[in-house]
Protein backbone atom coordinates (compact mmCIF):
# COMPACT_ATOMS: atom_id res chain seq x y z
CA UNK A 1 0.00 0.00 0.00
CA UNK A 2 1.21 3.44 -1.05
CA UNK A 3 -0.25 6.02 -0.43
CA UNK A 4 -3.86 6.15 -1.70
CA UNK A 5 -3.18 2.80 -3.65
CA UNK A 6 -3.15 -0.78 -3.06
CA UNK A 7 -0.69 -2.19 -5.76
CA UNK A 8 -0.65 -6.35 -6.28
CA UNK A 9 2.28 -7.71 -8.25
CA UNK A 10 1.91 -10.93 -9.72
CA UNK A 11 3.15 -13.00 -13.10
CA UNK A 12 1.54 -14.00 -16.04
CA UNK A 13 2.50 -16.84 -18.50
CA UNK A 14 5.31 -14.97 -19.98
CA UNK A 15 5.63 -11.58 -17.74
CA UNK A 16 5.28 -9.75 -14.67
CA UNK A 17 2.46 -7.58 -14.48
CA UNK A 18 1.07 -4.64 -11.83
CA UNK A 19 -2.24 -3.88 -10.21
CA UNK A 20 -3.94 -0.92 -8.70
CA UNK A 21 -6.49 -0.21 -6.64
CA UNK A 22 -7.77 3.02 -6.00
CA UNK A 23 -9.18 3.52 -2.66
CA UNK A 24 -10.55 6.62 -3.44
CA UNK A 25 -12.24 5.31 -6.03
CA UNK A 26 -12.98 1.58 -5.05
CA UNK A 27 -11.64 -0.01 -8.53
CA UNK A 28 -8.95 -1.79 -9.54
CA UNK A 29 -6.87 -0.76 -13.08
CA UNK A 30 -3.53 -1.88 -14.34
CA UNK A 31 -0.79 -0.56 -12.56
CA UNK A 32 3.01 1.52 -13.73
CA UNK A 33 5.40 -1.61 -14.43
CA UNK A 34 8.68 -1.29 -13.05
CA UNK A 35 12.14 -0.47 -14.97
CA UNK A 36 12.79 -3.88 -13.91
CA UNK A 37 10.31 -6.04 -13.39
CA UNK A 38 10.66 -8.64 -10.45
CA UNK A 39 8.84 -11.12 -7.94
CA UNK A 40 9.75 -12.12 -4.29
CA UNK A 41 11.46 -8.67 -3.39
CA UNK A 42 11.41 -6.51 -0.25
CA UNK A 43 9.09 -3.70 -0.18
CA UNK A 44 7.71 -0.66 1.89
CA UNK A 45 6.16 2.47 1.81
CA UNK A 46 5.86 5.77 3.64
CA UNK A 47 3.25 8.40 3.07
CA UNK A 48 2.89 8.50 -0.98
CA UNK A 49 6.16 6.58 -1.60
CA UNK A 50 7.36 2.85 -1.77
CA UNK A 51 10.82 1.14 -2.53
CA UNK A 52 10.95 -2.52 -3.42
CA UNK A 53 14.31 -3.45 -3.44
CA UNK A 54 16.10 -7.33 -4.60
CA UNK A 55 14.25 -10.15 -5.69
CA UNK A 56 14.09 -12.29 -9.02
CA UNK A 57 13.41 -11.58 -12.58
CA UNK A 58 11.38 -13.24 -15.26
CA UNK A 59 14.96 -15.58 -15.78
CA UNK A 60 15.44 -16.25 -12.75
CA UNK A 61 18.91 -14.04 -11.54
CA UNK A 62 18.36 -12.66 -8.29
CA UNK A 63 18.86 -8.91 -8.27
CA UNK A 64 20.77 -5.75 -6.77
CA UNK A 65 19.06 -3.06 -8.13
CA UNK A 66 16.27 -0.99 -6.51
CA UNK A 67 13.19 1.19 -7.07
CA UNK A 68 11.48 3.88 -5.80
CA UNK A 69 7.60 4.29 -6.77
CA UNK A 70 5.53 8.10 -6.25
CA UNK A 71 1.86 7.33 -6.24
CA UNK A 72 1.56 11.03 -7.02
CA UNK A 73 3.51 11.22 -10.22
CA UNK A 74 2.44 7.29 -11.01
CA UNK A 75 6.27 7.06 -12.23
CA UNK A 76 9.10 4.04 -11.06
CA UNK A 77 13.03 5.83 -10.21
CA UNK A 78 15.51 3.44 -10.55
CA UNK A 79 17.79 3.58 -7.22
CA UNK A 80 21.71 2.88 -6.90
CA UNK A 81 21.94 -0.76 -6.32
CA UNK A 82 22.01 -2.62 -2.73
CA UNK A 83 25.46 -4.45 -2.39
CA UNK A 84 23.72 -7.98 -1.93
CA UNK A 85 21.56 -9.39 -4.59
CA UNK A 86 18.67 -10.84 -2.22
CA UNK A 87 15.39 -12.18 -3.15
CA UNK A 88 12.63 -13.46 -0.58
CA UNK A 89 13.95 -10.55 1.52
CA UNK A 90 11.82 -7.85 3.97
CA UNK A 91 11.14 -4.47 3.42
CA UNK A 92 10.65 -1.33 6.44
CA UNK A 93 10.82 2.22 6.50
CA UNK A 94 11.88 3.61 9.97
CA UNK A 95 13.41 6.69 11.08
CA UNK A 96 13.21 7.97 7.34
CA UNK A 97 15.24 5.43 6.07
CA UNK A 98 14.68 2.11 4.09
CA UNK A 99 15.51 -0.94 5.62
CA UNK A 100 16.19 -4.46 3.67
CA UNK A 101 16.26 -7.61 5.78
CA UNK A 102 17.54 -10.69 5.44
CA UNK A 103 16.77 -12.77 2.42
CA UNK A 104 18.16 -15.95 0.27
CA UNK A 105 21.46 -14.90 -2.50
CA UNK A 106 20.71 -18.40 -4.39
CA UNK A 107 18.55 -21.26 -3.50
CA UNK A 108 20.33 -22.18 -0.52
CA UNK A 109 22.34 -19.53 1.00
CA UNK A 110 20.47 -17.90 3.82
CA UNK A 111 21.23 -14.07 4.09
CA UNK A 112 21.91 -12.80 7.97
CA UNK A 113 22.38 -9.51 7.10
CA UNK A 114 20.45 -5.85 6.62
CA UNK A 115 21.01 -2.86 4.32
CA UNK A 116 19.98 0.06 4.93
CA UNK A 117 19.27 2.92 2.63
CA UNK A 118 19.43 6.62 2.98
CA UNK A 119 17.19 8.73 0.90
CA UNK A 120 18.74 11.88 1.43
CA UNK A 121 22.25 10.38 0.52
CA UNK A 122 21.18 7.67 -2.20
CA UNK A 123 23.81 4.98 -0.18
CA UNK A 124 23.47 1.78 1.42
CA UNK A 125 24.93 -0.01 4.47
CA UNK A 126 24.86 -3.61 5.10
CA UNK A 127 24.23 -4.38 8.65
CA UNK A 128 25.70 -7.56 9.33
CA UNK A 129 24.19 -10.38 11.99
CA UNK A 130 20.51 -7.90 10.78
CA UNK A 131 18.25 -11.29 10.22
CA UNK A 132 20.02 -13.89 12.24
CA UNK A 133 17.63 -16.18 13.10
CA UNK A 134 14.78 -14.68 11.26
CA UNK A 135 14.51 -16.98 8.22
CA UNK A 136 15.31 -19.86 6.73
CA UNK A 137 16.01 -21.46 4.07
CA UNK A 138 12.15 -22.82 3.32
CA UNK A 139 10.87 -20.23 5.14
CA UNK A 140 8.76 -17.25 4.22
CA UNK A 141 10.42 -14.04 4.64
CA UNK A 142 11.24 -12.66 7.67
CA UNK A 143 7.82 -11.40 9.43
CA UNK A 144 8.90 -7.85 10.50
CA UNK A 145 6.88 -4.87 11.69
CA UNK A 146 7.67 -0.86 12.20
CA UNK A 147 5.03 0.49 15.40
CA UNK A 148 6.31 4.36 16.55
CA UNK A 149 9.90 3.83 14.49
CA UNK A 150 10.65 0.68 16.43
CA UNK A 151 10.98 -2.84 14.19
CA UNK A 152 9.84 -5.78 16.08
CA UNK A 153 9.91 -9.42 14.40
CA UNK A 154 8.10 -12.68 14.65
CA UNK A 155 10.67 -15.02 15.12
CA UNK A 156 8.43 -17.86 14.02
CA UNK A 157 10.92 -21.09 14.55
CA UNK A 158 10.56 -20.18 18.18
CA UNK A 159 7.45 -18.47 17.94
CA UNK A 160 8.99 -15.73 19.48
CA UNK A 161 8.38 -11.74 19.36
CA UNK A 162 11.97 -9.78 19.26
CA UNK A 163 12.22 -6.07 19.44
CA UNK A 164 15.67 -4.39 17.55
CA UNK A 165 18.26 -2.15 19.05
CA UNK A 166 19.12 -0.09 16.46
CA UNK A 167 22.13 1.29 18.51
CA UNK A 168 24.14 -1.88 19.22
CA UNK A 169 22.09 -4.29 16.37
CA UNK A 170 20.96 -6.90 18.78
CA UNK A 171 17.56 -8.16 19.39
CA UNK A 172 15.54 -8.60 22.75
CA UNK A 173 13.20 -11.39 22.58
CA UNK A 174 9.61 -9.98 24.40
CA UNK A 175 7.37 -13.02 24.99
CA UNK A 176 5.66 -15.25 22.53
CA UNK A 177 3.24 -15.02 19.50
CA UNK A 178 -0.31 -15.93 19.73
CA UNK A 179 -0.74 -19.41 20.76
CA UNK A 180 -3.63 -20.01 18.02
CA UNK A 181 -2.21 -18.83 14.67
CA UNK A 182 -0.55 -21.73 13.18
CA UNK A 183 2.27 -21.20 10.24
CA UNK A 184 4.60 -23.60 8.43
CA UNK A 185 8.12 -21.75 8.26
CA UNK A 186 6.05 -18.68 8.82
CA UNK A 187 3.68 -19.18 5.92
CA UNK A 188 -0.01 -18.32 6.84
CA UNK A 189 0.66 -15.94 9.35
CA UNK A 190 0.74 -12.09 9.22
CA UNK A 191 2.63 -9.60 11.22
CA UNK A 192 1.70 -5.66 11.02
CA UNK A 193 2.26 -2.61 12.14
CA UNK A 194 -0.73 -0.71 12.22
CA UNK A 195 -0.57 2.98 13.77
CA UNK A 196 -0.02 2.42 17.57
CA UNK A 197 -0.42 -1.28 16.76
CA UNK A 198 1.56 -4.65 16.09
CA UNK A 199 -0.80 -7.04 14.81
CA UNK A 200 -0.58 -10.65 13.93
CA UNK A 201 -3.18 -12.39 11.70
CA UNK A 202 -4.00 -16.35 11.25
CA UNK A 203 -5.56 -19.08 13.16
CA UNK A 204 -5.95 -22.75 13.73
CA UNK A 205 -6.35 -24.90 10.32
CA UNK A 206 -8.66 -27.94 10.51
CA UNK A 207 -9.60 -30.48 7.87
CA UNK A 208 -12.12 -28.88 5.62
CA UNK A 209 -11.45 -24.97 7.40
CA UNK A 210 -10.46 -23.35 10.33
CA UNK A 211 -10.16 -19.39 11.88
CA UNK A 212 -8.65 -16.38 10.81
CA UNK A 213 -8.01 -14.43 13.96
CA UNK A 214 -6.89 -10.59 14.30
CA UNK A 215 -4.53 -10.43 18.03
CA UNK A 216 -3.32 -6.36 18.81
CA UNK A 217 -1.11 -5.30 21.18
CA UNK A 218 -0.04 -1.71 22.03
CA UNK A 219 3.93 -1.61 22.42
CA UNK A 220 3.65 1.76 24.66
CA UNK A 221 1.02 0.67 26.65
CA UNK A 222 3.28 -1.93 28.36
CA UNK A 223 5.05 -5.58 28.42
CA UNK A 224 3.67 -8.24 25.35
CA UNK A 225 0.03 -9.17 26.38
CA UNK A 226 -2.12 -10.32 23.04
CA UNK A 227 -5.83 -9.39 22.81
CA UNK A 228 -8.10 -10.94 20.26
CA UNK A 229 -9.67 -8.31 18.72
CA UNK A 230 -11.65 -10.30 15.50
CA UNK A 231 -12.26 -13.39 14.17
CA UNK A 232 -14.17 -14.96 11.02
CA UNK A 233 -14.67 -18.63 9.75
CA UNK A 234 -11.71 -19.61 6.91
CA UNK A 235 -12.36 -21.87 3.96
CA UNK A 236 -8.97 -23.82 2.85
CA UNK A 237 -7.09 -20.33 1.71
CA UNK A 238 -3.93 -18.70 1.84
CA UNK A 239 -4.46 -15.20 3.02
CA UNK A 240 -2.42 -11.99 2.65
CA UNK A 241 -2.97 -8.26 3.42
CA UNK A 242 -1.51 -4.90 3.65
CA UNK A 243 -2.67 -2.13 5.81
CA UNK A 244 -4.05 0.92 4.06
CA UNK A 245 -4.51 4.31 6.11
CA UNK A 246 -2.72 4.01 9.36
């Protein structure tokens, strides 16, 4: 989500191709493709721009190179390049700066460290150690979450929830996740940041269905205590979202 837009990147049989939705407008129309069009790359956005960064084009090289998207102007800027090609990575803005995490450089080399971009300078800095532990090798990317410019992650081999020192680059582990959501290497499971809020989606899986459940907690408001704040029925579906407006 970017600004006023909800953009969905997917592939067809022979290319990559871009969504929009408005929601200003409640429709969907095809969206700006990028200079270089890619799948399973690190992304976020602040106010009405986005950077994706890494990931792997229609052959199959994982990439360097980085973009910058402005809702307003509808129009991709190709950014100077990260110095790890990284695809399956995460994506964060915080403190005004773009943050890549962790990732895979080939099928079976496990990334365990961070870049981090400055927008006023155009440079990157890898952050070594970033993602220890966050990822693996089968794993979905690492589930990471900006609330009030501080990242938290969902460690989810441990099912753990670690808060980052950006002074020292270390991580304090806080308490647990839910005890309902249920993930395989971290797929099926969400992990947000929504205005004062972390949030993590997902539920128990049964034959034939199971729960999606919505669990908030408020970082400032004191020590890790989840509160179930929604729940609806689930058919056998992988879900996703983004959070528009917070």
């Amino acid at each position: 989500a970017v600004g006023t837009e909800l953009l969905v990147f997917g592939k067809e049989i022979l290319s990559h191709i871009v969504l929009s939705y408005s929601i200003l407008t409640n429709s969907w129309s095809p969206g700006v493709d990028m200079n270089a069009p890619r799948c399973l790359f690190g992304s976020a956005s602040f106010g009405e721009k986005a950077i994706v960064a890494g990931g792997m084009d229609a052959q199959g090289r994982v990439l360097r190179s980085a973009e910058l998207y402005n809702s307003e102007t509808k129009r991709w800027i190709t950014l100077p390049c990260m110095n790890k090609a990284r695809r399956m990575c995460s994506g964060v803005f915080m403190n005004g700066k773009f943050y890549v995490i962790g990732g895979m450089a080939s099928n079976t080399e496990v990334l365990t460290c961070g870049e981090e971009y400055d927008l006023e300078k155009g440079t990157w800095r890898v952050i070594e150690n970033m993602s220890e532990g966050l990822n693996g090798a089968s794993g979905a990317p690492p589930l990471v979450a900006v609330v009030e410019n501080e990242l938290y992650a969902a460690q989810y081999a441990g099912k753990l929830v670690r808060k980052y020192n950006i002074k020292d680059n270390t991580w304090t582990t806080l308490g647990e996740l839910p005890e309902r959501p249920e993930a395989v290497n971290g797929w099926g499971i969400a992990f947000r940041g929504c205005g004062e809020r972390l949030l993590v989606i997902g539920g128990p899986r049964v034959m034939g269905g199971g729960m999606i459940e919505l669990h908030s907690w408020i970082p400032r408001e004191g020590p890790l205590r989840w509160n179930m704040i929604g729940s609806k029925p689930s058919g056998n579906f992988v879900y996703n979202c983004a959070v528009m407006g917070c």
